[in-house]
Protein backbone atom coordinates (compact mmCIF):
# COMPACT_ATOMS: atom_id res chain seq x y z
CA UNK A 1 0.00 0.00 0.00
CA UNK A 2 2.79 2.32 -0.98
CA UNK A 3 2.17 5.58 -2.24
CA UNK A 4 4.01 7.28 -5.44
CA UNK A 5 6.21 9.05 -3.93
CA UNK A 6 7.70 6.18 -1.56
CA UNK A 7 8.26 4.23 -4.97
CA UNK A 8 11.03 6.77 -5.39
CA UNK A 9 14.39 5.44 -5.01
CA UNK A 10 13.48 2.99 -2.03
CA UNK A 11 15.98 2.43 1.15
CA UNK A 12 17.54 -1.30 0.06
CA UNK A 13 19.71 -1.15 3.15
CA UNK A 14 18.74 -2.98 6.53
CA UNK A 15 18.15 0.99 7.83
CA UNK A 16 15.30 1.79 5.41
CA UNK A 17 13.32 -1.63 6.65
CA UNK A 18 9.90 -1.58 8.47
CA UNK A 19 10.19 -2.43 12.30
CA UNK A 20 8.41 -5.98 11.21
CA UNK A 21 11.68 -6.65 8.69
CA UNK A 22 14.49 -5.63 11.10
CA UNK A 23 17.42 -8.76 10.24
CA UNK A 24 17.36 -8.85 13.99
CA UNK A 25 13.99 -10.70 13.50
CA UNK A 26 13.52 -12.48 10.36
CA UNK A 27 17.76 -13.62 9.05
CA UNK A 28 17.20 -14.99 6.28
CA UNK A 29 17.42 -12.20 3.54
CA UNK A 30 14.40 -13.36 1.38
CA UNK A 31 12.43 -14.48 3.62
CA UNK A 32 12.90 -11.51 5.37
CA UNK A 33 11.84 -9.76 1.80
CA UNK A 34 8.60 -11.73 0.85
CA UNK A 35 7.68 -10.82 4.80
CA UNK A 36 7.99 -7.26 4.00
CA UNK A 37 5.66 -7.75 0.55
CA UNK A 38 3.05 -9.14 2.96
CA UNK A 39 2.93 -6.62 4.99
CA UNK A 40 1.71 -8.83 8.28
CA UNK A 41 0.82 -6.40 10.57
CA UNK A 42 -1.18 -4.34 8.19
CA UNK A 43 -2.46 -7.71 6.95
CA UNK A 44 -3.62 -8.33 9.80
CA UNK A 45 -5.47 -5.94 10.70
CA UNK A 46 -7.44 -5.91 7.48
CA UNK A 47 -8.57 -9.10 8.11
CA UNK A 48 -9.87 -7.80 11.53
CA UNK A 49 -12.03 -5.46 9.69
CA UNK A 50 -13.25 -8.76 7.56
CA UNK A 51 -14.44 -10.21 10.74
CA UNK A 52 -15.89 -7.33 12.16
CA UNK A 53 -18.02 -6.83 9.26
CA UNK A 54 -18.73 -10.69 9.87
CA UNK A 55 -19.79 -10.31 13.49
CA UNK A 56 -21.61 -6.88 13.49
CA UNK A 57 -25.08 -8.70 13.77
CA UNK A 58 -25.85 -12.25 14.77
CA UNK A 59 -26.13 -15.06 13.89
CA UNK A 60 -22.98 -15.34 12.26
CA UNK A 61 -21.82 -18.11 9.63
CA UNK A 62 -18.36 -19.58 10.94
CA UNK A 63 -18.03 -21.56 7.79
CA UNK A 64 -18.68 -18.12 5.63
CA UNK A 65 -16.64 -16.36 7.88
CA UNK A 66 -13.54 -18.23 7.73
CA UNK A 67 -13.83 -18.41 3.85
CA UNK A 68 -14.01 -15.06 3.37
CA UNK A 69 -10.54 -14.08 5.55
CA UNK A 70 -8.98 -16.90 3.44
CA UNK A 71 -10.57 -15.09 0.51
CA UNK A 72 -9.16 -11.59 1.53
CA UNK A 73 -5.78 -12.72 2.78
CA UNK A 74 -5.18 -14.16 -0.65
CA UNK A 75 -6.53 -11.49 -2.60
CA UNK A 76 -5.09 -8.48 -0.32
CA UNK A 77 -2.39 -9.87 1.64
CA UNK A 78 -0.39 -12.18 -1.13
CA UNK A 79 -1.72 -10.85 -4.17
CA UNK A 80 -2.46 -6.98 -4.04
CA UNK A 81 1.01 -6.61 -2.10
CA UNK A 82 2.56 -9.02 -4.82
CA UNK A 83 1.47 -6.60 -7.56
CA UNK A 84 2.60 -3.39 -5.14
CA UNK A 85 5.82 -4.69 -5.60
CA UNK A 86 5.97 -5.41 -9.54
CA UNK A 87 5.60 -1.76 -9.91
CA UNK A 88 8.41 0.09 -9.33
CA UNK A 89 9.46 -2.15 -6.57
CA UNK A 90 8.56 0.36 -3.88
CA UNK A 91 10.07 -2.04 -0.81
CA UNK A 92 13.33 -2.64 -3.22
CA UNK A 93 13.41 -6.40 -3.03
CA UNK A 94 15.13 -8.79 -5.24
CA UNK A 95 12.28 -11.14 -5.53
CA UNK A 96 12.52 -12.23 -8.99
CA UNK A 97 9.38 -11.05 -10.84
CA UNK A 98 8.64 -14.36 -11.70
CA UNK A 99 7.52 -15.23 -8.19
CA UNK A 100 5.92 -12.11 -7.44
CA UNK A 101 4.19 -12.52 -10.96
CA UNK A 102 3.07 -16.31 -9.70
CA UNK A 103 1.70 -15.02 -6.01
CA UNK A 104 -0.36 -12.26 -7.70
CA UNK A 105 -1.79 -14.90 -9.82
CA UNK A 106 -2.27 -17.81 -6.85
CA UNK A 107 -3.21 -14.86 -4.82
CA UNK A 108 -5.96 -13.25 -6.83
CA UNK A 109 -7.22 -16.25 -8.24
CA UNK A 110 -7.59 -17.84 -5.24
CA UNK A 111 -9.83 -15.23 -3.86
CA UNK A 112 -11.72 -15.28 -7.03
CA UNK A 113 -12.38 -19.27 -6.84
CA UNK A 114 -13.91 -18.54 -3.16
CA UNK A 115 -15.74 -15.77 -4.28
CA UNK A 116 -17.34 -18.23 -7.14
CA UNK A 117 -18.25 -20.45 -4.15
CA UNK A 118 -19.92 -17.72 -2.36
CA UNK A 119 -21.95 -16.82 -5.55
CA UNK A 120 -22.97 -20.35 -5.88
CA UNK A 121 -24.11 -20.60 -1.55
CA UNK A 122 -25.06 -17.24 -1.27
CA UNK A 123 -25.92 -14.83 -3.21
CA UNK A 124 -25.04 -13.98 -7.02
CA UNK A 125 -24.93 -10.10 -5.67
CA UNK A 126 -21.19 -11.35 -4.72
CA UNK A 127 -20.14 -10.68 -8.42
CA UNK A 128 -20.17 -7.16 -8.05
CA UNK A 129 -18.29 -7.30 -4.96
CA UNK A 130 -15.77 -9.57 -6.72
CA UNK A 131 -15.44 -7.10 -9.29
CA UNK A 132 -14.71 -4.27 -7.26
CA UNK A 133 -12.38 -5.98 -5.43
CA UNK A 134 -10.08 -6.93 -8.71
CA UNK A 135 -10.61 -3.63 -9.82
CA UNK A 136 -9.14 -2.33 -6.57
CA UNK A 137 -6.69 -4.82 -6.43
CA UNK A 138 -5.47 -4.64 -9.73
CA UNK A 139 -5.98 -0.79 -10.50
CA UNK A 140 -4.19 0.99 -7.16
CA UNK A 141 -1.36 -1.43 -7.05
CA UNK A 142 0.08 -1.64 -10.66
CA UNK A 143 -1.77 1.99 -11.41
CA UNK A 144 -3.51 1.40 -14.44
CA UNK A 145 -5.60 4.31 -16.54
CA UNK A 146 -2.59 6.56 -16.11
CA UNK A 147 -3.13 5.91 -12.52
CA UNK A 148 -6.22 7.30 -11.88
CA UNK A 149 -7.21 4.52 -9.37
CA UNK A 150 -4.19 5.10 -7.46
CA UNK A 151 -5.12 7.59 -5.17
CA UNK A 152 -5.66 7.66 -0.93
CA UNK A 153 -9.55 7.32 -1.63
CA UNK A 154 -9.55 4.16 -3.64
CA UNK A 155 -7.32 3.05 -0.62
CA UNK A 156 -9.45 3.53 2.02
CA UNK A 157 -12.41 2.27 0.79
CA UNK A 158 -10.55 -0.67 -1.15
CA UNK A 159 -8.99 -1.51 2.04
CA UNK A 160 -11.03 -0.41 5.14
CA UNK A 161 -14.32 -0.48 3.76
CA UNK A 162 -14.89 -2.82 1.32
CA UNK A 163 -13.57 -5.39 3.63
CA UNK A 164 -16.72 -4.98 5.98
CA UNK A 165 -19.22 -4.49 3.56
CA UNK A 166 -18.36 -7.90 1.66
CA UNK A 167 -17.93 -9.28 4.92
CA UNK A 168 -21.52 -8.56 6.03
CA UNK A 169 -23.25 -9.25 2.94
CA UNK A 170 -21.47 -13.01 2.88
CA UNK A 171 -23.58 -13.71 5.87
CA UNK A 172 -26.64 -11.68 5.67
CA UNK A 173 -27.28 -11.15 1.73
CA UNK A 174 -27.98 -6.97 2.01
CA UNK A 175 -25.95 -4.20 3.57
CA UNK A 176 -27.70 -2.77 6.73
CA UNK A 177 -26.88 1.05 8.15
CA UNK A 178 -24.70 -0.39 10.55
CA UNK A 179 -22.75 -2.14 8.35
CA UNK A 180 -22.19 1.30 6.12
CA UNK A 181 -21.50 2.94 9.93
CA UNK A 182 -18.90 0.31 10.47
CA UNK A 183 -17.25 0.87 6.82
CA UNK A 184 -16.98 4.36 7.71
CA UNK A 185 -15.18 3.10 11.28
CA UNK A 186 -13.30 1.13 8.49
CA UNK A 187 -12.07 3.54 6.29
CA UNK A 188 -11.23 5.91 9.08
CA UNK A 189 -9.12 3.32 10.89
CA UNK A 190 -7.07 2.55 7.19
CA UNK A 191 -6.83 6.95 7.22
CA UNK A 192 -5.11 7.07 10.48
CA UNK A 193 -3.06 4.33 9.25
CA UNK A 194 -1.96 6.01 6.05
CA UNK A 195 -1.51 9.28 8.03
CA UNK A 196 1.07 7.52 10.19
CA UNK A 197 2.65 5.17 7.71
CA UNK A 198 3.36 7.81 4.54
CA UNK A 199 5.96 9.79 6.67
CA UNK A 200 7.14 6.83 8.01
CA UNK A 201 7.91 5.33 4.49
CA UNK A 202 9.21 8.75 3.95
CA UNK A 203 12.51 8.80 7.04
CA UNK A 204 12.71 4.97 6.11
CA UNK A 205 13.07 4.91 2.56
CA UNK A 206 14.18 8.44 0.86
CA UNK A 207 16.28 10.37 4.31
CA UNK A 208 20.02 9.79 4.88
CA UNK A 209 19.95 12.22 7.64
CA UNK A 210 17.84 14.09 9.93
CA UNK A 211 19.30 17.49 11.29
CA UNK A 212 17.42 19.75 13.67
CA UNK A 213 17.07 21.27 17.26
CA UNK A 214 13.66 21.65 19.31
CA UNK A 215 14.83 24.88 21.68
CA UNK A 216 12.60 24.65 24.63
CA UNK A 217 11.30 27.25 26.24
CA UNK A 218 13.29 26.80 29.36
CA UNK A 219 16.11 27.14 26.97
CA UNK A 220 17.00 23.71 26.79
CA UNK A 221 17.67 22.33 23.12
CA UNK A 222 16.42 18.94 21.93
CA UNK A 223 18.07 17.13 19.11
CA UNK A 224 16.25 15.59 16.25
CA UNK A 225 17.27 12.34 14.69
CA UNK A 226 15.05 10.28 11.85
CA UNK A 227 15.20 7.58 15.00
CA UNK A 228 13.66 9.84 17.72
CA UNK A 229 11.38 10.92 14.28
CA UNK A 230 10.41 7.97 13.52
CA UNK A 231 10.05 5.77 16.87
CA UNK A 232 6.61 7.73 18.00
CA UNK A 233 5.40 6.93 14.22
CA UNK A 234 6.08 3.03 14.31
CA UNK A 235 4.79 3.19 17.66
CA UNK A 236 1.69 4.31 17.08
CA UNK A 237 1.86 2.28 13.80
CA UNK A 238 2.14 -1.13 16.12
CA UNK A 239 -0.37 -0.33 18.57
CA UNK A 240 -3.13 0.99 15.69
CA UNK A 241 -1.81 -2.69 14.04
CA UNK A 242 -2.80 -4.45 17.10
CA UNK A 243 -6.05 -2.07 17.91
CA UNK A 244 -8.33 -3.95 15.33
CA UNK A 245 -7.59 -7.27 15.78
CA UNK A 246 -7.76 -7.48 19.36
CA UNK A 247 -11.33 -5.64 18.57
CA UNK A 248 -12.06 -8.25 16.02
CA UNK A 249 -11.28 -11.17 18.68
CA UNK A 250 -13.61 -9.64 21.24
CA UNK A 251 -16.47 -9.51 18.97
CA UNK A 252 -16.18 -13.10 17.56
CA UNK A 253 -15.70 -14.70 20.95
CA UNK A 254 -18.69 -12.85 21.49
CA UNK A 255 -20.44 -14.31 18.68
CA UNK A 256 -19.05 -17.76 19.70
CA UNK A 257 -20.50 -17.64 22.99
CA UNK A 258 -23.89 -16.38 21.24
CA UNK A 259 -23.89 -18.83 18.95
């Protein structure tokens, strides 16, 4: 979910890596590279927003449910990120294209099988969401029509909201106010993420150097470094990470109990 200007000359040094990438945790170089395409902790919590839209109203399909995180990690998680990273390798891996080329394929098409299941079991409405969801997919991350899909709206909806609205209509066939509420919850939670992450990206990947004073006004001066920039950033970046899914747990142990 990189934005254009992070595709510009990315950080391929250990120093430009996410805090989920550091070689401390993850040694192996390409493993440590197709764990950065995946973003996990972003991953994760879209997938919290899947259940959440899942849970919001009783009674709740477990069978549908679990299909459609499957669905979405394959289709966001593998094979969105896989096609962020054929364009202008924004994370500046050296995954050969070829595999990128075949988890974008496994990824999407994967998601697209379930989603023919769902259409079969549910409802034939789930076209359109299937279709919106390539288009998102396929249109933000390799930027086609001169880009035009590639912009922080598309993202928010193609990544906080959409997730809950499929979500719902899986297990109840329409899309209730609530459910639109939630979306909004949705894309609000995937703003504050991208209004966190994009100068993040931006001391990671493109700054050598940070140089600057804070002078108090006891007179005291502060230094500035990109680490003491960026540590409240990826702070905040770990705990909004963790926010939804611990929400998403609470509401489907919830449900469980419920059920």
């Amino acid at each position: 979910m990189s934005d254009a200007e992070s595709r510009k000359s990315p950080d391929r040094s250990s120093e430009g890596a996410a805090y989920y990438t550091s070689p401390t945790l993850i040694r192996h170089p390409r493993r440590r590279e197709w764990w950065s395409v995946l973003h996990p902790p972003y991953t994760l919590l879209h997938l919290s927003l899947v259940v959440l839209g899942g849970c919001l109203r009783a009674p709740v399909n477990f069978v549908y449910l679990a299909v459609t995180v499957v669905a979405f990690f394959l289709g966001l998680g593998v094979g969105a990120h896989s096609l962020d990273e054929l364009h202008g390798r924004p994370l500046g891996t050296t995954i050969p294209r070829r595999q990128l080329w075949t988890a974008a394929i496994v990824g999407l098409g994967g998601a697209v099988a379930l989603g023919a299941v769902g259409v079969i079991f549910v409802s034939d409405f789930l076209i359109v969401f299937m279709v919106i969801g390539l288009l998102v997919a396929i249109g933000y991350n390799l930027e086609i029509a001169h880009g035009r899909l590639h912009t922080s709206g598309v993202l928010i909806v193609g990544w906080g909201s959409f997730p809950v609205l499929t979500s719902y209509f899986a297990q109840h066939r329409n899309v209730s106010a609530a459910a639109v509420v939630l979306a909004g919850f949705a894309a609000l939670l995937v703003l504050l993420q991208r209004t966190l992450s994009t100068p993040a990206r931006l001391l990671r990947r493109r700054t050598a150097r940070v140089e600057a004073r804070l002078l108090l006004h006891d007179g005291n001066e502060m230094e500035l470094t990109k680490a003491t920039l960026l540590a409240p950033l990826e702070t905040s970046l770990r705990i909004l990470s963790w926010s939804g899914p611990v929400l998403a747990l609470s509401m489907l142990l919830a449900r469980i109990a419920g059920a």
